[in-house]
Protein backbone atom coordinates (compact mmCIF):
# COMPACT_ATOMS: atom_id res chain seq x y z
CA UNK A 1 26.39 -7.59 35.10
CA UNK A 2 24.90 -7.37 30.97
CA UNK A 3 21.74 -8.12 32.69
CA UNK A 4 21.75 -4.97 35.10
CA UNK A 5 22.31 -3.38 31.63
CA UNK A 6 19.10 -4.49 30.70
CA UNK A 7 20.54 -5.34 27.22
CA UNK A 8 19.73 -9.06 26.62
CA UNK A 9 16.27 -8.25 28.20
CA UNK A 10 15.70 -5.30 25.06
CA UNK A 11 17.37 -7.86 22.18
CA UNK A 12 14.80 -10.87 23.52
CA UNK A 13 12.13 -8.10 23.47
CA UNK A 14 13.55 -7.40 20.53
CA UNK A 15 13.66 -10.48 18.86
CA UNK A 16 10.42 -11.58 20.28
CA UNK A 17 8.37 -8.69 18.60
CA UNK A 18 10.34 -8.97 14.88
CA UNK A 19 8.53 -12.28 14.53
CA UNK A 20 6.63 -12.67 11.63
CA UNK A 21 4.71 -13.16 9.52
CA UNK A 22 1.43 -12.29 11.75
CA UNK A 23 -1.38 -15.40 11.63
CA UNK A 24 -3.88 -12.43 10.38
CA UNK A 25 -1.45 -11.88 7.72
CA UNK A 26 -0.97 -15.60 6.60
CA UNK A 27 -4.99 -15.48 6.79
CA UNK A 28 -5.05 -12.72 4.19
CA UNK A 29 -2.89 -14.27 2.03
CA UNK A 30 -4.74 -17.55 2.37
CA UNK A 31 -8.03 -15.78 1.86
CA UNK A 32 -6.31 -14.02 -1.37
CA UNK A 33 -4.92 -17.73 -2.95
CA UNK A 34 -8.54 -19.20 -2.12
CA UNK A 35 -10.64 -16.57 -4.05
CA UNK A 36 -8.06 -16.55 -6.60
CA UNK A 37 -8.39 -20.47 -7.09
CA UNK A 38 -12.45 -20.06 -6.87
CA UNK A 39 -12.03 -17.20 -9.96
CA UNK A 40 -10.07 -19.54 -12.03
CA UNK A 41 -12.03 -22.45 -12.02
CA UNK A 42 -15.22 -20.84 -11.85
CA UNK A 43 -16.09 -22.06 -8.84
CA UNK A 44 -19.43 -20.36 -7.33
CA UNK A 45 -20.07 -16.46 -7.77
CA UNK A 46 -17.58 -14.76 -9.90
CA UNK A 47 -18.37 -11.31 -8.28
CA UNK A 48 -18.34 -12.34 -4.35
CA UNK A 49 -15.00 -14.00 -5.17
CA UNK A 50 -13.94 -11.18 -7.24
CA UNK A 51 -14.00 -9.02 -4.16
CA UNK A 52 -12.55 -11.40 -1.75
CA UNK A 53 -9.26 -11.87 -4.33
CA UNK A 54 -9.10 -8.10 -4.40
CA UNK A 55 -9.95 -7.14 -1.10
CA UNK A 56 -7.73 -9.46 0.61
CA UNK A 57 -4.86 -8.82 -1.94
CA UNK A 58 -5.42 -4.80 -1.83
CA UNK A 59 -4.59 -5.30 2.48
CA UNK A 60 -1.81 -7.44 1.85
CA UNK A 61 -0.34 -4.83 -0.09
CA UNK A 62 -1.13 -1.95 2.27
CA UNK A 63 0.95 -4.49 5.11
CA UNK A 64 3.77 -4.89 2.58
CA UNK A 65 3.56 -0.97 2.02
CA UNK A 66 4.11 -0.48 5.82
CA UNK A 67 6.21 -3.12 6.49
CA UNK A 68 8.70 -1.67 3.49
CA UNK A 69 8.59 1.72 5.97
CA UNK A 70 9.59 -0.49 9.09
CA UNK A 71 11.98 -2.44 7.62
CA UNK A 72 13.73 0.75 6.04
CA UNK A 73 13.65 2.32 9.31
CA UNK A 74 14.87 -0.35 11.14
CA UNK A 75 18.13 -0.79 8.79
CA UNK A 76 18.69 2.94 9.16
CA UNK A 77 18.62 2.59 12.56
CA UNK A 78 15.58 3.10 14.71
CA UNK A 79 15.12 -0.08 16.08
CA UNK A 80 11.89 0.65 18.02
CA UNK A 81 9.83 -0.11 14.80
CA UNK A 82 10.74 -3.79 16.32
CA UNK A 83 9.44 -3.47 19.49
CA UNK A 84 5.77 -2.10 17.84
CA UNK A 85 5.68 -5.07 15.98
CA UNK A 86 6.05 -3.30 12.41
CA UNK A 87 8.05 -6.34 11.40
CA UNK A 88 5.41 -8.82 12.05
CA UNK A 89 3.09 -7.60 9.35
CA UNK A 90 0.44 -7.63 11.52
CA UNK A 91 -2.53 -4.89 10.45
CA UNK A 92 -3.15 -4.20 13.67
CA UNK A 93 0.06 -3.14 15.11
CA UNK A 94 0.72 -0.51 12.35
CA UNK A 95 -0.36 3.42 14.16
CA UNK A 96 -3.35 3.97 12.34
CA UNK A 97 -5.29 1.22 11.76
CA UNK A 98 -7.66 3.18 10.78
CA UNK A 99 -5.97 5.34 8.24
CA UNK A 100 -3.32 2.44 7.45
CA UNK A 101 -6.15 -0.04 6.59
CA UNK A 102 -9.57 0.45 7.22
CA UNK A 103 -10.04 3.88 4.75
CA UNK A 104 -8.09 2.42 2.09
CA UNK A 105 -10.12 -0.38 1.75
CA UNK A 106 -13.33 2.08 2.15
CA UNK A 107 -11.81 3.84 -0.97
CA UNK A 108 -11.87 1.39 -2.67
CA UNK A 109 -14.96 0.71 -2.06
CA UNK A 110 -16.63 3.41 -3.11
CA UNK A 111 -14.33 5.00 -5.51
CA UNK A 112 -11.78 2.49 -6.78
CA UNK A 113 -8.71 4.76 -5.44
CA UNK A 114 -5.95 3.05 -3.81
CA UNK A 115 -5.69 5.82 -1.10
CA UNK A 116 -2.35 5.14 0.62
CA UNK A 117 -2.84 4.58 4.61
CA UNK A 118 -1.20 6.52 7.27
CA UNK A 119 2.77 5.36 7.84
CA UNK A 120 4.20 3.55 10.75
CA UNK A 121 5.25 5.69 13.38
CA UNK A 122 9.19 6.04 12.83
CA UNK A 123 11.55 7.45 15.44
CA UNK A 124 13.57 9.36 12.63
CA UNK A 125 16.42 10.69 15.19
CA UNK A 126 17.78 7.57 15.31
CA UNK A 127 17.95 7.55 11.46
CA UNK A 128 21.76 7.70 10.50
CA UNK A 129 21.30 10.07 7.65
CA UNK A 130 18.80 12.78 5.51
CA UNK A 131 19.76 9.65 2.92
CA UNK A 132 17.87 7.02 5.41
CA UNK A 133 14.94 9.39 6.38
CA UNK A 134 14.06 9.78 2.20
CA UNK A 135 14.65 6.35 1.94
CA UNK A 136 11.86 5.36 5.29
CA UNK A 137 9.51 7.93 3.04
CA UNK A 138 10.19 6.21 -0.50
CA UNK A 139 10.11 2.65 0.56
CA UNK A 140 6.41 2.69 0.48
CA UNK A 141 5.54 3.28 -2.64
CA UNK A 142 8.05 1.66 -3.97
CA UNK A 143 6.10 -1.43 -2.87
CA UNK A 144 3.40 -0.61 -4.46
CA UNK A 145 4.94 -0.49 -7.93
CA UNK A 146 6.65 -3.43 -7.08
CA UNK A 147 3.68 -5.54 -6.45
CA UNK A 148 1.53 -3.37 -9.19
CA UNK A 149 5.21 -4.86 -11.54
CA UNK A 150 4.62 -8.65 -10.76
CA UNK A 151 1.01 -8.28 -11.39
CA UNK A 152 1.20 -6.60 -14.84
CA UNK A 153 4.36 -9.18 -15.78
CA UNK A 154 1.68 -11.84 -14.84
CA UNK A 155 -0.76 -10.27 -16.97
CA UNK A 156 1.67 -9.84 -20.22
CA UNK A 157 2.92 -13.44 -19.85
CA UNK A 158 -0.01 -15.69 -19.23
CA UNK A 159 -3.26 -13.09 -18.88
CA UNK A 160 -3.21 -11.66 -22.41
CA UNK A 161 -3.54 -14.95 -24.41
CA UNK A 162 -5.79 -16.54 -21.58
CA UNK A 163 -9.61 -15.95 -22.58
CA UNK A 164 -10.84 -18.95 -20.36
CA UNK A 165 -10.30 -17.51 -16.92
CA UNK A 166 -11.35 -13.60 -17.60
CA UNK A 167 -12.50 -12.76 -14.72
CA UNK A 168 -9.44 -14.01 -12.53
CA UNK A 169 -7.15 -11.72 -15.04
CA UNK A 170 -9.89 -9.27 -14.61
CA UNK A 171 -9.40 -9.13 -11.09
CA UNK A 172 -5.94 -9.14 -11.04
CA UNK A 173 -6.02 -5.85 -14.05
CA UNK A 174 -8.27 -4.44 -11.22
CA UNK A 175 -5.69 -5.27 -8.74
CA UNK A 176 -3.00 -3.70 -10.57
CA UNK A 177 -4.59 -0.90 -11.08
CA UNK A 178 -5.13 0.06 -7.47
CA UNK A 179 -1.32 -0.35 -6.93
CA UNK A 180 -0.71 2.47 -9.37
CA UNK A 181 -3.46 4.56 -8.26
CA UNK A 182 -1.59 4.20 -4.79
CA UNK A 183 1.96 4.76 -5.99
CA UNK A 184 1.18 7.97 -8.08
CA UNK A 185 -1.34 9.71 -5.27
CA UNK A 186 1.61 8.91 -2.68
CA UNK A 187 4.04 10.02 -4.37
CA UNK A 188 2.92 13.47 -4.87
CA UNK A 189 5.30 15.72 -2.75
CA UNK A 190 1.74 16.74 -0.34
CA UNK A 191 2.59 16.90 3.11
CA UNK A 192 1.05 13.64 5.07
CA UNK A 193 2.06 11.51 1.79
CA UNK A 194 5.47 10.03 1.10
CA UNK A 195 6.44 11.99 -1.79
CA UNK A 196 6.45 14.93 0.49
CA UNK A 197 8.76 12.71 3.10
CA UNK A 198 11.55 12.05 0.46
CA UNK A 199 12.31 15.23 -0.09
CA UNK A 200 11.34 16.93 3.41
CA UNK A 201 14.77 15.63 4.95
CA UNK A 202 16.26 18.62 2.25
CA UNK A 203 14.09 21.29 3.24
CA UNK A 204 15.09 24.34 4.80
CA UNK A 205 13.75 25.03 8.40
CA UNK A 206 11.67 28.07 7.21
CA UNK A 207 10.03 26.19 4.29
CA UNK A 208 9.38 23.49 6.74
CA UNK A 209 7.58 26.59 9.09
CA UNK A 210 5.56 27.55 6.73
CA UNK A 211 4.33 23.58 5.47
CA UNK A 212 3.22 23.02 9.16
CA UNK A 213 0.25 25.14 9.58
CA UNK A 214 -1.24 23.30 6.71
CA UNK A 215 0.07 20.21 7.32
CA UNK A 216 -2.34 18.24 8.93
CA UNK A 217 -5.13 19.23 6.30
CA UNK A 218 -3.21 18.65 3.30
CA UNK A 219 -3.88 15.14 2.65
CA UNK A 220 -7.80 16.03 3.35
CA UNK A 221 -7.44 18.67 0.73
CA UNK A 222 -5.82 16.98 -1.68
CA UNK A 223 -9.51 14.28 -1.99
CA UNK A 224 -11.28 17.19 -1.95
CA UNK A 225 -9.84 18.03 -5.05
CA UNK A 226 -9.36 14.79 -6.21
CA UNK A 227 -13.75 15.33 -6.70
CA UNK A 228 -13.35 18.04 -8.61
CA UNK A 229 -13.85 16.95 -12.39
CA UNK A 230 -11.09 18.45 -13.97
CA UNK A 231 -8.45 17.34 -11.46
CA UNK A 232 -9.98 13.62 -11.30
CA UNK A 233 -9.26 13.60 -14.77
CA UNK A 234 -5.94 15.01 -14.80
CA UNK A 235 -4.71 12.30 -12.58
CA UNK A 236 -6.76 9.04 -13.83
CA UNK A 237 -5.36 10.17 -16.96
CA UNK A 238 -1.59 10.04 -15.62
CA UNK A 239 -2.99 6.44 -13.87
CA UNK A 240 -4.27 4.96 -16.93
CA UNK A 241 -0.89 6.20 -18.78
CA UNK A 242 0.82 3.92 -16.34
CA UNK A 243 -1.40 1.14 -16.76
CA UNK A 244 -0.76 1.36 -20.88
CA UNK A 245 3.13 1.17 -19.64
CA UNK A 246 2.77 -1.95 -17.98
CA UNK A 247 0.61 -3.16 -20.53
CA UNK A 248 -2.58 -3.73 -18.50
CA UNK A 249 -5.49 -3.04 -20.97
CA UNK A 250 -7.90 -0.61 -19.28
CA UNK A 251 -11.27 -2.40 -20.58
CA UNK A 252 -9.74 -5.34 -18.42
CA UNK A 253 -9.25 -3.16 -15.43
CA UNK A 254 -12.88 -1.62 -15.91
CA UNK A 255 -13.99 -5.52 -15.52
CA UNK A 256 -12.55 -6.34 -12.85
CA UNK A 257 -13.68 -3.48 -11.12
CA UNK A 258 -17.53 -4.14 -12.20
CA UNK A 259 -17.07 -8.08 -10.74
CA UNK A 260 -15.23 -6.29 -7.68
CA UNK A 261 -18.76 -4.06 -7.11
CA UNK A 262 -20.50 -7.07 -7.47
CA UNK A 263 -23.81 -5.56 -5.34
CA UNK A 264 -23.93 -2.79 -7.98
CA UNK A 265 -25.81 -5.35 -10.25
């Protein structure tokens, strides 16, 4: 009689989907311990290795940012973000693989940005509360200062005093740095980022009519003026203010990011 319900068939769905870690996740923290091993002992081309470590570590994070959404959600109560796979880490079960990983690692790239990827989709009305739905939306970046945390306490503890293995601390500055590039840009209240979804859950329904027509372009907008001289300072200046918080000296950063571009020259 349960199983006419269909009930046990949903939880072993369920429980089937929440496995995790993913093997392409375990592969890009493997790749991530490997390069960082080859950095500190010097082991073959600083640069190519120097990429791999921050690469590999910079789409770890980006899982860990989504995951933080899914497991949020899934507390507050929409348990579909199970039966997607969100739980399993997996890069290629997040919604936009594209946005979620594929752009932010072309930002990096080319810019040295952490551009935050697009968010798991969340069915937020089975969310218990306006409290759980800010929570779903703040989760995310919250990773990302998190992980940008360890790094820096790493950094201040053993990277400081450590002038044999430079360019491993210089990739991990480098690596830090994109963690607070991605925490600050996300957390501005733009619609499309999380800042926005913390407070959204608060907003009347007319301010909310009025956000929507420019909704979907907002994000877009917002690296558009990102190019614009004047605002890139403004906010690499807030970025590198962070960075002097944690104690991550800048010139170190700037290294890491040169051995990261290797093909630059």
């Amino acid at each position: 009689m349960t199983e006419a319900t269909g009930e046990p068939v949903r939880q072993r769905r369920e429980s089937t989907a929440s496995r995790w870690p993913s093997p392409l996740f375990v592969g890009l923290v493997l790749t991530t311990v490997v390069s960082g091993w080859a950095l500190w002992t010097g082991y073959g081309s600083a640069g190519l290795f120097a990429f791999l470590f921050v690469a590999a570590g910079w789409v770890v994070s980006l899982c860990l940012h989504e995951f933080a959404h899914a497991v949020v959600a899934y507390q507050g109560g929409d348990r579909s973000v199970a039966e997607r796979g969100y739980l399993t880490l997996d890069p290629l079960k997040y919604t936009h693989f594209v946005y979620s990983i594929l752009l932010p690692l072309l930002f990096v790239l080319l810019g040295g940005i952490g551009l935050p990827g697009g968010a798991v989709f969340v069915d937020r009305r089975y969310l218990r509360s306006r409290l759980a739905n800010s929570l779903v939306s703040l989760a995310g970046p919250l990773t990302n200062v998190v992980f940008a945390a360890v790094l820096a306490i790493a950094l201040a503890g053993w990277g400081s005093s450590d002038a044999v293995h430079v360019e491993f601390w210089a990739a991990v500055a480098f690596l830090t740095f994109l963690q607070v590039t991605a925490a600050v840009l996300n957390s501005l209240p733009v619609p499309g980022l999380d800042g926005f979804g913390v407070i959204e859950p608060y907003l009347s329904n007319k301010i909310l009519r009025k956000v929507a027509p420019i909704a979907p372009y907002a994000v877009l907008l917002l690296f558009v003026l990102l190019f614009i001289p004047p605002v890139n300072r403004a906010f690499f200046t807030i970025v590198l203010w962070f960075l002097e918080l944690l104690g991550v000296p800048g010139w170190l950063a700037d290294y890491g990011q040169s051995l990261f571009r290797f093909w630059l020259g």
